[in-house]
PDB file of N, CA and C in Angstrom:
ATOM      1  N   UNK A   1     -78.697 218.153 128.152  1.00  0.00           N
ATOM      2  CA  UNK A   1     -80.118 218.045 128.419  1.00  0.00           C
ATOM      3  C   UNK A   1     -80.333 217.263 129.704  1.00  0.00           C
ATOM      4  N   UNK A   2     -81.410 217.628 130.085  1.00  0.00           N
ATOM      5  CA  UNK A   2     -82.030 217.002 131.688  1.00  0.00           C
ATOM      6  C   UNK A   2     -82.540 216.132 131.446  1.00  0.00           C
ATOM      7  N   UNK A   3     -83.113 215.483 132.323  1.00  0.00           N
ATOM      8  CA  UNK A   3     -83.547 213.837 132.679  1.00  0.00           C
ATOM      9  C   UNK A   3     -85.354 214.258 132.054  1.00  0.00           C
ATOM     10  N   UNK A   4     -85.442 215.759 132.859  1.00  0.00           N
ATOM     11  CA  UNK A   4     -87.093 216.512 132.751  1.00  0.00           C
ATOM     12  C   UNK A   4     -87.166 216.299 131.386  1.00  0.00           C
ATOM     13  N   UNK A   5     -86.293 217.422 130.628  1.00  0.00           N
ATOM     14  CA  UNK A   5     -86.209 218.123 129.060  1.00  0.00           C
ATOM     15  C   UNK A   5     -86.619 216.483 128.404  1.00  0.00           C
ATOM     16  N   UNK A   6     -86.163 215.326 128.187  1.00  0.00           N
ATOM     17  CA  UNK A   6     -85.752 214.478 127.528  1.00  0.00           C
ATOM     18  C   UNK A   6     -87.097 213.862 127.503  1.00  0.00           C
ATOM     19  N   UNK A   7     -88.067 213.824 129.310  1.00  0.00           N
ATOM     20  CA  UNK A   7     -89.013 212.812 129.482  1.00  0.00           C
ATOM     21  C   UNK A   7     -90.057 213.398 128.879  1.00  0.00           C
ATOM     22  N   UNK A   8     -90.261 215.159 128.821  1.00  0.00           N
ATOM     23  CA  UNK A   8     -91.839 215.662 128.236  1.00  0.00           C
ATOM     24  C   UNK A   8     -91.456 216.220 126.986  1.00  0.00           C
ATOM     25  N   UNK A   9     -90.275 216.529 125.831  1.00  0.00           N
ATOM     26  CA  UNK A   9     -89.998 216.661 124.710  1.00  0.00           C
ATOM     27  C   UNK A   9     -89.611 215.711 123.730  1.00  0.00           C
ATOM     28  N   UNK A  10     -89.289 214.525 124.047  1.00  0.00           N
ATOM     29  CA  UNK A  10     -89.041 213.199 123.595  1.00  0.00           C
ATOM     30  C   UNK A  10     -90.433 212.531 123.248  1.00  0.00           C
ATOM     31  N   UNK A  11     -90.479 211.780 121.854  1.00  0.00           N
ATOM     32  CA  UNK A  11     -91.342 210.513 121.848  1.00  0.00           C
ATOM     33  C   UNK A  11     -91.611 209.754 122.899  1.00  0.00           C
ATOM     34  N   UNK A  12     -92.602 209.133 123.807  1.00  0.00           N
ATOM     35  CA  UNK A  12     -92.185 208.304 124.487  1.00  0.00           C
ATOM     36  C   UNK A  12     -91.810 207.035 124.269  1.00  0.00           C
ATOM     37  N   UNK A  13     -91.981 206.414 123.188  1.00  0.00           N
ATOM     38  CA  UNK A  13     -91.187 205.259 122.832  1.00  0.00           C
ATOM     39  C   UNK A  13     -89.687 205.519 122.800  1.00  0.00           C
ATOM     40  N   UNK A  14     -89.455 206.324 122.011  1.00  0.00           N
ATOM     41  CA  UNK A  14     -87.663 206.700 122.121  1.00  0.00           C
ATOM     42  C   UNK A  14     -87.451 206.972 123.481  1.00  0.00           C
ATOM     43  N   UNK A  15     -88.096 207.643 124.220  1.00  0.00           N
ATOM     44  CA  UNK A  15     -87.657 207.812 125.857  1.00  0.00           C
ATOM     45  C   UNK A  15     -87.529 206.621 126.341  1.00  0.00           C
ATOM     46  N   UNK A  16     -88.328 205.753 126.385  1.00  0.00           N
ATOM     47  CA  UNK A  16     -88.336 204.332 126.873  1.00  0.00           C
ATOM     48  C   UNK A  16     -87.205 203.538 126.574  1.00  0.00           C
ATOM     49  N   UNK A  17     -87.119 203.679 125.038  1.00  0.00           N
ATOM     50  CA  UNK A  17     -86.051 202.504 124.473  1.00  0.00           C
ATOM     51  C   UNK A  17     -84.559 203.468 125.351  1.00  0.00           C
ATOM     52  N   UNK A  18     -84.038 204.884 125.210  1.00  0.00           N
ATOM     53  CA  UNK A  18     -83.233 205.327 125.648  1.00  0.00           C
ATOM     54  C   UNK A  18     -82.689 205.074 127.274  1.00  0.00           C
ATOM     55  N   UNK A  19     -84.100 205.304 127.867  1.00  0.00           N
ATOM     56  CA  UNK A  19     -83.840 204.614 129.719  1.00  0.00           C
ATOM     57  C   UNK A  19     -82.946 203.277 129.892  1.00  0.00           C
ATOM     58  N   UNK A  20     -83.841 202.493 128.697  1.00  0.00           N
ATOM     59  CA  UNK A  20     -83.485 201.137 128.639  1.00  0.00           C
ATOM     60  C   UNK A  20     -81.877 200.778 128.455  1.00  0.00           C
ATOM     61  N   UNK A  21     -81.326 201.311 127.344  1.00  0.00           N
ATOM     62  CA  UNK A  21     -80.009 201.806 127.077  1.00  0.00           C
ATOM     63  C   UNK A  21     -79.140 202.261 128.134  1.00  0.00           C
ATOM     64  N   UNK A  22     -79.697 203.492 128.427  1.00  0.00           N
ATOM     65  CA  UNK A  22     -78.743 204.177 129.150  1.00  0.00           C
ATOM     66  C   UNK A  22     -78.805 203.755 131.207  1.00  0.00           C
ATOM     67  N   UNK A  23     -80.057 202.726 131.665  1.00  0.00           N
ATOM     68  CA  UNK A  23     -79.759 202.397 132.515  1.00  0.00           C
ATOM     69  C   UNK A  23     -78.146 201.617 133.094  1.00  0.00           C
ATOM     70  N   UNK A  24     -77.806 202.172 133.950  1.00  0.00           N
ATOM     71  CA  UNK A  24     -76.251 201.536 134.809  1.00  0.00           C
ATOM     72  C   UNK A  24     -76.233 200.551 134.833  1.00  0.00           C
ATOM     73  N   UNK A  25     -77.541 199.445 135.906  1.00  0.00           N
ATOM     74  CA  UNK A  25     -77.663 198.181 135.918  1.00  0.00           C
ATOM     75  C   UNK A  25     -78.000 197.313 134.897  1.00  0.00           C
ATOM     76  N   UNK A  26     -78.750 197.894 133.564  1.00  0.00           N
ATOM     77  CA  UNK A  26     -78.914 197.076 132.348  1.00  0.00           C
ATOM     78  C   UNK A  26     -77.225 196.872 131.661  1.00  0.00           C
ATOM     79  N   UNK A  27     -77.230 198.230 131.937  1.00  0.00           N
ATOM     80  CA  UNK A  27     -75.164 198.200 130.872  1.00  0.00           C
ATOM     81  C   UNK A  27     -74.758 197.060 131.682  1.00  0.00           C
ATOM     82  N   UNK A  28     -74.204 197.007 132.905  1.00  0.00           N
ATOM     83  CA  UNK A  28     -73.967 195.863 133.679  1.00  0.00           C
ATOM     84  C   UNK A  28     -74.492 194.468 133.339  1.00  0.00           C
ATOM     85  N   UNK A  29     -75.494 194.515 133.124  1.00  0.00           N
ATOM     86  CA  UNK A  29     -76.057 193.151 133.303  1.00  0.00           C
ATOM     87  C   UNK A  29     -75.240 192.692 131.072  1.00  0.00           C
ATOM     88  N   UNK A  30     -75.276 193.352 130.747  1.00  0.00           N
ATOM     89  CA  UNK A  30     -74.927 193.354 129.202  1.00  0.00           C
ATOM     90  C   UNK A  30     -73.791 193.359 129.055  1.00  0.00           C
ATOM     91  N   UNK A  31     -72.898 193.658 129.997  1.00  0.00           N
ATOM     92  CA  UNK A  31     -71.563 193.051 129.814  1.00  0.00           C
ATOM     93  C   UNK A  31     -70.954 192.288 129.949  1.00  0.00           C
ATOM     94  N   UNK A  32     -71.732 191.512 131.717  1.00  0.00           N
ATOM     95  CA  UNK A  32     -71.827 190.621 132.205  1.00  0.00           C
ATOM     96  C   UNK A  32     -72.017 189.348 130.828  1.00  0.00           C
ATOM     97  N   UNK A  33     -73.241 189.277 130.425  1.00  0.00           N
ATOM     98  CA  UNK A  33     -73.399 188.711 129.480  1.00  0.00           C
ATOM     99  C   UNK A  33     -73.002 188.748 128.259  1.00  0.00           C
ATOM    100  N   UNK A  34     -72.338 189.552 127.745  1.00  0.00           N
ATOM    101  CA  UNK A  34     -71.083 189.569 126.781  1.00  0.00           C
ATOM    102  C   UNK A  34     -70.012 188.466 127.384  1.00  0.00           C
ATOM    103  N   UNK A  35     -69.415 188.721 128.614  1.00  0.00           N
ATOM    104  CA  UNK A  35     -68.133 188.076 129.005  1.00  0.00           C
ATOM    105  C   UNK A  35     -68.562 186.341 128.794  1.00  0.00           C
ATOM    106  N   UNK A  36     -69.643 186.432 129.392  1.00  0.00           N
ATOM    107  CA  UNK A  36     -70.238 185.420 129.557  1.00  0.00           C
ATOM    108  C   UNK A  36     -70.387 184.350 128.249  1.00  0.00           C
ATOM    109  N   UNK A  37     -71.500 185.036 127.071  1.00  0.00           N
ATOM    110  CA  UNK A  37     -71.550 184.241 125.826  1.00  0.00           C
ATOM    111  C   UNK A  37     -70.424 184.235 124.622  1.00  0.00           C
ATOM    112  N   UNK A  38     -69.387 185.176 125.001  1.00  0.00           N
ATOM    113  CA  UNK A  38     -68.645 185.522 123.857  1.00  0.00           C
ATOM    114  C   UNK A  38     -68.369 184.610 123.115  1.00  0.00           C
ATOM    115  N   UNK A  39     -67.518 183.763 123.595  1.00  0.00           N
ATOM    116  CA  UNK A  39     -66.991 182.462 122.453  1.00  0.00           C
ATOM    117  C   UNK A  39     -68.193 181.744 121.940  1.00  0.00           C
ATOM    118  N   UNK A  40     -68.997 181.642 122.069  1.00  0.00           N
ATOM    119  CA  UNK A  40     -70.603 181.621 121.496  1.00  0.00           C
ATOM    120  C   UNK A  40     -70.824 182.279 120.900  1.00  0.00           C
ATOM    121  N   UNK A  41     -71.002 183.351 120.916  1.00  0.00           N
ATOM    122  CA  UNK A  41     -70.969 184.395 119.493  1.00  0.00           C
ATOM    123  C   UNK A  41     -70.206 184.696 119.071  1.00  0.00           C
ATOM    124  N   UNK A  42     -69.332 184.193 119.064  1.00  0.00           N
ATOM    125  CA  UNK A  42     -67.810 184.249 118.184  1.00  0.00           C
ATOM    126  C   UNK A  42     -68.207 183.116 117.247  1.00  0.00           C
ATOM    127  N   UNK A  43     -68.308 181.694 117.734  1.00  0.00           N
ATOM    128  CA  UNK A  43     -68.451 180.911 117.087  1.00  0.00           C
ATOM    129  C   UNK A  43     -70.036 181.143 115.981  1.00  0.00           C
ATOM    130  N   UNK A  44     -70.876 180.943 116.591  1.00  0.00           N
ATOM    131  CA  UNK A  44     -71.871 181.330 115.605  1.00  0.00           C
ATOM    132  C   UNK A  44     -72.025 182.324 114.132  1.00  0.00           C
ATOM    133  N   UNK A  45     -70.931 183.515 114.890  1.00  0.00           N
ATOM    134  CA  UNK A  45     -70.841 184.358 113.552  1.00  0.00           C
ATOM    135  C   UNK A  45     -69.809 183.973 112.455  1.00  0.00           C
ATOM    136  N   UNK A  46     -69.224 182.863 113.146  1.00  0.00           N
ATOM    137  CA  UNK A  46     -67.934 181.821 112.205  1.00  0.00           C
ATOM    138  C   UNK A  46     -68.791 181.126 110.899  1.00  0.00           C
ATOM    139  N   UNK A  47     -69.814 180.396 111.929  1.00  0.00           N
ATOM    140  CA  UNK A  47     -70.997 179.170 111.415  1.00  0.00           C
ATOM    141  C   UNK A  47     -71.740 180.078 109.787  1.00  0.00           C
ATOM    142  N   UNK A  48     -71.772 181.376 110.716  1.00  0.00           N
ATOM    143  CA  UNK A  48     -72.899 182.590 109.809  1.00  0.00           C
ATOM    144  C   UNK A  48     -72.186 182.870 108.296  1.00  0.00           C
ATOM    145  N   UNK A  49     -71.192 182.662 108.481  1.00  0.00           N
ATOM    146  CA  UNK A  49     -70.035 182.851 107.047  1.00  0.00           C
ATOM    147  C   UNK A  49     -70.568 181.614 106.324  1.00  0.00           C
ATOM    148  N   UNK A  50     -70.670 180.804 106.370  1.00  0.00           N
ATOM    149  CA  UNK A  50     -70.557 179.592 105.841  1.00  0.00           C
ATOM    150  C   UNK A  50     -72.131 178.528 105.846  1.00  0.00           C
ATOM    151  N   UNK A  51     -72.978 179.142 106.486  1.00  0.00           N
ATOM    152  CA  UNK A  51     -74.324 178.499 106.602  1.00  0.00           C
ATOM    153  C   UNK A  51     -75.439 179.566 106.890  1.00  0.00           C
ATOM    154  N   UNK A  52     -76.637 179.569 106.650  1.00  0.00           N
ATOM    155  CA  UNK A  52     -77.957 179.911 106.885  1.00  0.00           C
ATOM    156  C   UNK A  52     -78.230 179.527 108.296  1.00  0.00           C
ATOM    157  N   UNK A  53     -78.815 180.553 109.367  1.00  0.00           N
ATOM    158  CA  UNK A  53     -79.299 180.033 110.584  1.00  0.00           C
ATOM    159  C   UNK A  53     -80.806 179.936 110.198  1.00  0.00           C
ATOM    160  N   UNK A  54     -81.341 178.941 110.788  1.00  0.00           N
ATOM    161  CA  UNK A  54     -82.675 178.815 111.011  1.00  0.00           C
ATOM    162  C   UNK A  54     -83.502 179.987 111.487  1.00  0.00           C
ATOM    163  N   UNK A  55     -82.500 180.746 112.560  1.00  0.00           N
ATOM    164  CA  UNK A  55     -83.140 182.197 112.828  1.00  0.00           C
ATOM    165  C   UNK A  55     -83.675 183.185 112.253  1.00  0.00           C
ATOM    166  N   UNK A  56     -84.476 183.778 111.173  1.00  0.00           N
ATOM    167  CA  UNK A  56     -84.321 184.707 110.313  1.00  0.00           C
ATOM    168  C   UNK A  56     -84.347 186.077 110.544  1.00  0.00           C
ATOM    169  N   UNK A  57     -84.078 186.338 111.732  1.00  0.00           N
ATOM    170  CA  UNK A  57     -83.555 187.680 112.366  1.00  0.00           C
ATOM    171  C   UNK A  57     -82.392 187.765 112.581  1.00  0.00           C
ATOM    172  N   UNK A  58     -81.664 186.557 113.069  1.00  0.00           N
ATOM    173  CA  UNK A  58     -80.122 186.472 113.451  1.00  0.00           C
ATOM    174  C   UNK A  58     -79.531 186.477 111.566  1.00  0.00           C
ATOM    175  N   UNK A  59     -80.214 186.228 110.943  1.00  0.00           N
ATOM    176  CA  UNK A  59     -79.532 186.196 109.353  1.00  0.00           C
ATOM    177  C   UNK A  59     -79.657 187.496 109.208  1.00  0.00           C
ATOM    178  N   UNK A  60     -80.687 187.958 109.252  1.00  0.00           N
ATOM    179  CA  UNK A  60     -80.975 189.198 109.222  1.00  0.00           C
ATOM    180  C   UNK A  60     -79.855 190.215 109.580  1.00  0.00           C
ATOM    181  N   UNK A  61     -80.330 190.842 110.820  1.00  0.00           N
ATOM    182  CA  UNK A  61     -78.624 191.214 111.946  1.00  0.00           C
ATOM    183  C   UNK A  61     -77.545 190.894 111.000  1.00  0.00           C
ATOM    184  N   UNK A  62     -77.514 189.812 111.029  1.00  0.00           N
ATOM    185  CA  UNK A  62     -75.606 189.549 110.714  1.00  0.00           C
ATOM    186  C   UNK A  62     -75.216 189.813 109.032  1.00  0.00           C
ATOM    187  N   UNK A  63     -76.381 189.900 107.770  1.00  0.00           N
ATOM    188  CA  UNK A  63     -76.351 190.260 106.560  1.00  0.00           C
ATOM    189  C   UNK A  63     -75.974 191.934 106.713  1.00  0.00           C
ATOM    190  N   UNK A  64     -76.849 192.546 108.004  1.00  0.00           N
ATOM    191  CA  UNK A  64     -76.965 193.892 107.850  1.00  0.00           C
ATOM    192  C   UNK A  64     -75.502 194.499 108.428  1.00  0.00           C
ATOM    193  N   UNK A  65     -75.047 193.222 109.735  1.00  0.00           N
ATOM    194  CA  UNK A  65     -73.505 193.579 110.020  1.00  0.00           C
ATOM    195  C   UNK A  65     -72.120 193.738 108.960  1.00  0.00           C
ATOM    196  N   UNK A  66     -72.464 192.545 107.573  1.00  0.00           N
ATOM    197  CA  UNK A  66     -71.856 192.312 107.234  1.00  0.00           C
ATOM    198  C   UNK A  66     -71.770 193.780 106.045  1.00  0.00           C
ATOM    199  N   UNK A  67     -73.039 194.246 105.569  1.00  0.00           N
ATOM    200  CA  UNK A  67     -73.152 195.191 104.913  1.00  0.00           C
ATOM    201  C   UNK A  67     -72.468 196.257 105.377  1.00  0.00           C
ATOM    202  N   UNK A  68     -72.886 196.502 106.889  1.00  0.00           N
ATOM    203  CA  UNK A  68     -72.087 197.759 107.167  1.00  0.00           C
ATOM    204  C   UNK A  68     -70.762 197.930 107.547  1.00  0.00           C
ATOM    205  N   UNK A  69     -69.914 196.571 108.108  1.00  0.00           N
ATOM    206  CA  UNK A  69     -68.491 196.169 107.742  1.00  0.00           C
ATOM    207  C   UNK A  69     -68.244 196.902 106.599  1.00  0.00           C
ATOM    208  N   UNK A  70     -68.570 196.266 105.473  1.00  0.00           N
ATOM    209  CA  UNK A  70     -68.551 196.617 104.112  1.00  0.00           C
ATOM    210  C   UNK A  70     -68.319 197.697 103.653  1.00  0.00           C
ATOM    211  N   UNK A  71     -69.321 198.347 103.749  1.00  0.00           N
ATOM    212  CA  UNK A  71     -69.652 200.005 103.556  1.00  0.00           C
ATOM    213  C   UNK A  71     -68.388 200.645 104.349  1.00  0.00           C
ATOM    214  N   UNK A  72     -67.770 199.433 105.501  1.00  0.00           N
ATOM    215  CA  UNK A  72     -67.118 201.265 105.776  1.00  0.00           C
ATOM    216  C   UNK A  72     -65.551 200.668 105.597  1.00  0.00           C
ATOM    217  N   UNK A  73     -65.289 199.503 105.535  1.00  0.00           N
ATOM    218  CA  UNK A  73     -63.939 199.400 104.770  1.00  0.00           C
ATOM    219  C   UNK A  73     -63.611 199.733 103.640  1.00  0.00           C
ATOM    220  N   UNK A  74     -64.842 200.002 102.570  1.00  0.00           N
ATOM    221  CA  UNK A  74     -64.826 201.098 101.242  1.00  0.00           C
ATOM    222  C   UNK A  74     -64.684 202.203 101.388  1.00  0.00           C
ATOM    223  N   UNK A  75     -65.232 202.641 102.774  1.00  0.00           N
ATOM    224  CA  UNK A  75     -64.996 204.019 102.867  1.00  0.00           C
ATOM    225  C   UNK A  75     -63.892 204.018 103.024  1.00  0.00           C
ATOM    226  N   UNK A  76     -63.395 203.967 103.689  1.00  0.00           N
ATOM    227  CA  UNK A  76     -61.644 203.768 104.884  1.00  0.00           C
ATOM    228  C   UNK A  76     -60.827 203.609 103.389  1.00  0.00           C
ATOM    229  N   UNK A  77     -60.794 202.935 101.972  1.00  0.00           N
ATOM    230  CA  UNK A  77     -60.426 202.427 101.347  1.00  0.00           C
ATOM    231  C   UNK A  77     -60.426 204.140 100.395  1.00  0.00           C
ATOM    232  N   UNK A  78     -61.716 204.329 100.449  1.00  0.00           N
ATOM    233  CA  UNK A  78     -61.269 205.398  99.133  1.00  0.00           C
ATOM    234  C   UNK A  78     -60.550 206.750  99.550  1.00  0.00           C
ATOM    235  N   UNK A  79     -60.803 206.955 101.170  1.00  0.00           N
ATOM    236  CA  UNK A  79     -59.943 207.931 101.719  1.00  0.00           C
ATOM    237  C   UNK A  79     -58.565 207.865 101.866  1.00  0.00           C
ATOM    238  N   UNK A  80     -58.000 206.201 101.590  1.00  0.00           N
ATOM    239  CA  UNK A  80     -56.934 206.290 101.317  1.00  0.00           C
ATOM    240  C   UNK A  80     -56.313 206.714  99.563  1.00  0.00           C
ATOM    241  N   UNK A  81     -57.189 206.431  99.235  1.00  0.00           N
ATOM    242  CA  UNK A  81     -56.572 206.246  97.548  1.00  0.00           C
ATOM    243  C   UNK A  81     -56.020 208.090  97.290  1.00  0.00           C
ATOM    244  N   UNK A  82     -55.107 208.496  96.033  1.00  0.00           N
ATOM    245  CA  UNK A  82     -55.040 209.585  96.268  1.00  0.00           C
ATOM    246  C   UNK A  82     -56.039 210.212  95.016  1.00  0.00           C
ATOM    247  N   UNK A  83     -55.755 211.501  95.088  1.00  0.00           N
ATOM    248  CA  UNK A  83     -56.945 212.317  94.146  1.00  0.00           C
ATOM    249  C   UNK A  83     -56.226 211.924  92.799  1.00  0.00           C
ATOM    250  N   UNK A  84     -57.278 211.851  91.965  1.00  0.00           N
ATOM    251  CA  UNK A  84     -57.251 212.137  90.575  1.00  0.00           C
ATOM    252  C   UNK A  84     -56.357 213.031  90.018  1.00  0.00           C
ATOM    253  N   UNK A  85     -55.750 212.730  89.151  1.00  0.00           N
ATOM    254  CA  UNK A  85     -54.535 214.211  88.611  1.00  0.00           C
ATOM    255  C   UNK A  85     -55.556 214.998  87.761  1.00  0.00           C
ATOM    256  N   UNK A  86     -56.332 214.243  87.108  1.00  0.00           N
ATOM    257  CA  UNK A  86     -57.456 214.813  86.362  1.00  0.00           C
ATOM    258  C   UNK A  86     -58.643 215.150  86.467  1.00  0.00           C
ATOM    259  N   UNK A  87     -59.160 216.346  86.102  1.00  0.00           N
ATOM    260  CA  UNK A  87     -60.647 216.651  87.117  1.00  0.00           C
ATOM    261  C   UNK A  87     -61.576 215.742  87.255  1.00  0.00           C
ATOM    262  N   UNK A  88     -62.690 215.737  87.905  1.00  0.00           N
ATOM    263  CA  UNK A  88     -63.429 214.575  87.262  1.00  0.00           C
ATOM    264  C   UNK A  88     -64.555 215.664  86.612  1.00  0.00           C
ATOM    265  N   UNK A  89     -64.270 216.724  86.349  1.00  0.00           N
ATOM    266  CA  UNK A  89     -65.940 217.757  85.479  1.00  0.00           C
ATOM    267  C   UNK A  89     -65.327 217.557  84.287  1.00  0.00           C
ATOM    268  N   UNK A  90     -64.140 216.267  84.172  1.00  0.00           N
ATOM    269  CA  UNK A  90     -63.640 216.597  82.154  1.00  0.00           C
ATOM    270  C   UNK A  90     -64.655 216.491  81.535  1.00  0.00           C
ATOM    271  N   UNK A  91     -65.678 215.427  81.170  1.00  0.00           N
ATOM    272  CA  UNK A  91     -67.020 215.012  80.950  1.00  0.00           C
ATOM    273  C   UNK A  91     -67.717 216.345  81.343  1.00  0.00           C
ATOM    274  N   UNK A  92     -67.769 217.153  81.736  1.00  0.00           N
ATOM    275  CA  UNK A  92     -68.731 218.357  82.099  1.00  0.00           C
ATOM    276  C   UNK A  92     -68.337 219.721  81.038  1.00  0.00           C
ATOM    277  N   UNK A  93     -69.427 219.513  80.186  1.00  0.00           N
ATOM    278  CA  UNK A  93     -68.872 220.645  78.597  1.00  0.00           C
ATOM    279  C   UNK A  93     -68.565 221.816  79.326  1.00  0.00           C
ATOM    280  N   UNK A  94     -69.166 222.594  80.048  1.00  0.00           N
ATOM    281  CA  UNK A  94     -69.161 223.775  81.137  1.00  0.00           C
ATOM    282  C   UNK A  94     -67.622 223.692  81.172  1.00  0.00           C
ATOM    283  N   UNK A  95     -67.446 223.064  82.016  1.00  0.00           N
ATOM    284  CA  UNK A  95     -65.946 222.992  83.007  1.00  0.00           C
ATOM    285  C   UNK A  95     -65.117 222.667  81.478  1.00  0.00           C
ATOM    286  N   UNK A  96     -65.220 222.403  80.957  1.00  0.00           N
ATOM    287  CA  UNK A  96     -64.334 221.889  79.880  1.00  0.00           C
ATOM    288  C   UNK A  96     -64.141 223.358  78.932  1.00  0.00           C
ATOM    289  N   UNK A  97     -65.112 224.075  78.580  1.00  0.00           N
ATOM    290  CA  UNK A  97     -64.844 225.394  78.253  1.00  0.00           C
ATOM    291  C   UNK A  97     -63.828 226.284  78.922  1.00  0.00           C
ATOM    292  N   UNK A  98     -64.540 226.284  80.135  1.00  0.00           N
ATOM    293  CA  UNK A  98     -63.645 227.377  81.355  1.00  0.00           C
ATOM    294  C   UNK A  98     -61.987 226.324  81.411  1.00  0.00           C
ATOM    295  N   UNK A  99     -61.972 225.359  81.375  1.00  0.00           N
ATOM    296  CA  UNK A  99     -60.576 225.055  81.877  1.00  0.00           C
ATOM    297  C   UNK A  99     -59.706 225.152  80.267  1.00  0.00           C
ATOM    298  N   UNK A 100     -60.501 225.061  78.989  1.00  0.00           N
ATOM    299  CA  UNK A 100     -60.091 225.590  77.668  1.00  0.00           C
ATOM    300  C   UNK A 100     -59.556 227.103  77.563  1.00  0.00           C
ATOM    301  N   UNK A 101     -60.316 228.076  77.990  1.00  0.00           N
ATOM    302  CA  UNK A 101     -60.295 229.187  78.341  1.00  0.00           C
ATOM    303  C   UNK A 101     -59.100 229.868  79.319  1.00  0.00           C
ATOM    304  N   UNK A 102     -58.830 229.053  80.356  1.00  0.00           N
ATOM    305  CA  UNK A 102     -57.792 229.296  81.040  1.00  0.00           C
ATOM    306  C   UNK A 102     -56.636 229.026  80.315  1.00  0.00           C
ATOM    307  N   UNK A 103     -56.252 227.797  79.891  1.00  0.00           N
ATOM    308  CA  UNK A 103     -55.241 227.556  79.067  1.00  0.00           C
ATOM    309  C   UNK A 103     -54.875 228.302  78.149  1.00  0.00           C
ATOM    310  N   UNK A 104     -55.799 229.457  77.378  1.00  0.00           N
ATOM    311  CA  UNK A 104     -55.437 229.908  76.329  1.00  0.00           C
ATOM    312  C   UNK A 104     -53.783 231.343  76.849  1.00  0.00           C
ATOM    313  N   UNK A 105     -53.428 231.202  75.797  1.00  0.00           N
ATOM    314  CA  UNK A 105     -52.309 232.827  76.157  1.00  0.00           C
ATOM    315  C   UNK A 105     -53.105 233.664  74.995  1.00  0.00           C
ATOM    316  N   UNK A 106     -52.670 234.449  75.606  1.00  0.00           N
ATOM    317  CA  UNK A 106     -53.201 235.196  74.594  1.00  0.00           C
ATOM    318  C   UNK A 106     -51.799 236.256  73.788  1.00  0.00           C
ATOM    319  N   UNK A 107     -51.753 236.088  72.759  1.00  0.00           N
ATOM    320  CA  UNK A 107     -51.062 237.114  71.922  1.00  0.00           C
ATOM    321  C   UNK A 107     -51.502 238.657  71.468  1.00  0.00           C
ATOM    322  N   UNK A 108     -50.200 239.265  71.394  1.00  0.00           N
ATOM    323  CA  UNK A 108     -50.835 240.170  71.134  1.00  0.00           C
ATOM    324  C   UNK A 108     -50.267 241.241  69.582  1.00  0.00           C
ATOM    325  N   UNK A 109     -49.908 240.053  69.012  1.00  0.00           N
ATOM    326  CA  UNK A 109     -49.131 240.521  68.074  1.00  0.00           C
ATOM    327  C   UNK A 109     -50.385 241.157  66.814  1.00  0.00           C
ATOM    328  N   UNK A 110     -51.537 240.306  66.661  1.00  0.00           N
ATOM    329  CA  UNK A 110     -52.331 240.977  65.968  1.00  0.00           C
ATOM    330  C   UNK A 110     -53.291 241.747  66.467  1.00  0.00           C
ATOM    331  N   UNK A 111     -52.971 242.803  67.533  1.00  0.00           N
ATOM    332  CA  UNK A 111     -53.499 243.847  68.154  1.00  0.00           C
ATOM    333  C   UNK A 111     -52.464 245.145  68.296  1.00  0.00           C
ATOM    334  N   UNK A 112     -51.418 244.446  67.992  1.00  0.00           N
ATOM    335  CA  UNK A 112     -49.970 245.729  68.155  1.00  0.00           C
ATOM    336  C   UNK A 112     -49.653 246.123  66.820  1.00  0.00           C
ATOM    337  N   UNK A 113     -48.814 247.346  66.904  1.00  0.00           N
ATOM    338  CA  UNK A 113     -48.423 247.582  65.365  1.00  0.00           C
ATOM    339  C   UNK A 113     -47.073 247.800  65.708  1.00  0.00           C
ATOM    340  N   UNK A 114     -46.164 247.050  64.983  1.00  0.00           N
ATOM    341  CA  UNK A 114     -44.659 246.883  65.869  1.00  0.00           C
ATOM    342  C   UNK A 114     -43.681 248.563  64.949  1.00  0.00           C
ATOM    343  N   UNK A 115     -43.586 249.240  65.542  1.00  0.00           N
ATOM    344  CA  UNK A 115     -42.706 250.001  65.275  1.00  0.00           C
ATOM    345  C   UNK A 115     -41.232 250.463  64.895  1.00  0.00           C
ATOM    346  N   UNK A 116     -40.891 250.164  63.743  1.00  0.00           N
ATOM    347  CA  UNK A 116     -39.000 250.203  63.551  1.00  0.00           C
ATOM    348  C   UNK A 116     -38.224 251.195  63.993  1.00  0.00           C
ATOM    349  N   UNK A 117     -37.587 251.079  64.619  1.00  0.00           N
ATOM    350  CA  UNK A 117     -37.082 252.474  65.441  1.00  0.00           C
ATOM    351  C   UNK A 117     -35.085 252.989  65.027  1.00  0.00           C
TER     352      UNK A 117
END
């Protein structure tokens, strides 16, 4: 998509916040200031384990960081585990018929009439 497409089909709030983002000299200036505060926000999010900030946005942020940490080392966690040997539709009467059904053999001795020869 074009710079055009984005500015007259876009929200303009999302256009705005996106410029903002995707400007060269803002990325710059935000890395700059990464290099800059890091061990500062290193330390603070140390403090954040172990105390309440007075901030209640920075608690905020960092509850919602910690959630989504969370969420995805469970994920990462169950994609390792391996599958079930057992279905999980056992609990499902349906599936429990049909997989009854499969199992069966079928004989055919009381459908034949065995012949002495």
């Amino acid at each position: 998509m074009n710079e055009l497409t984005l500015e007259y089909m876009m929200n303009p709030n999302l256009y705005d916040k996106y410029k903002i983002v995707n400007d060269p000299v803002k990325i710059k200036q935000r890395n700059n200031d990464l290099q800059k505060y890091q061990q500062k926000i290193i330390h603070t999010t140390k403090l954040l384990f172990t105390q309440q900030s007075k901030n209640e946005s920075l608690n905020a942020a960092f509850n919602h960081y910690i959630d989504e940490c969370i969420s995805t080392y469970k994920t990462k966690e169950n994609h390792k585990k391996p599958l079930p040997e057992q279905s999980p539709y056992v609990n499902d009467l349906s599936m429990n018929y049909i997989i009854l059904e499969q199992s069966k053999t079928i004989k055919l001795d009381k459908f034949v009439k065995r012949k002495k020869i």
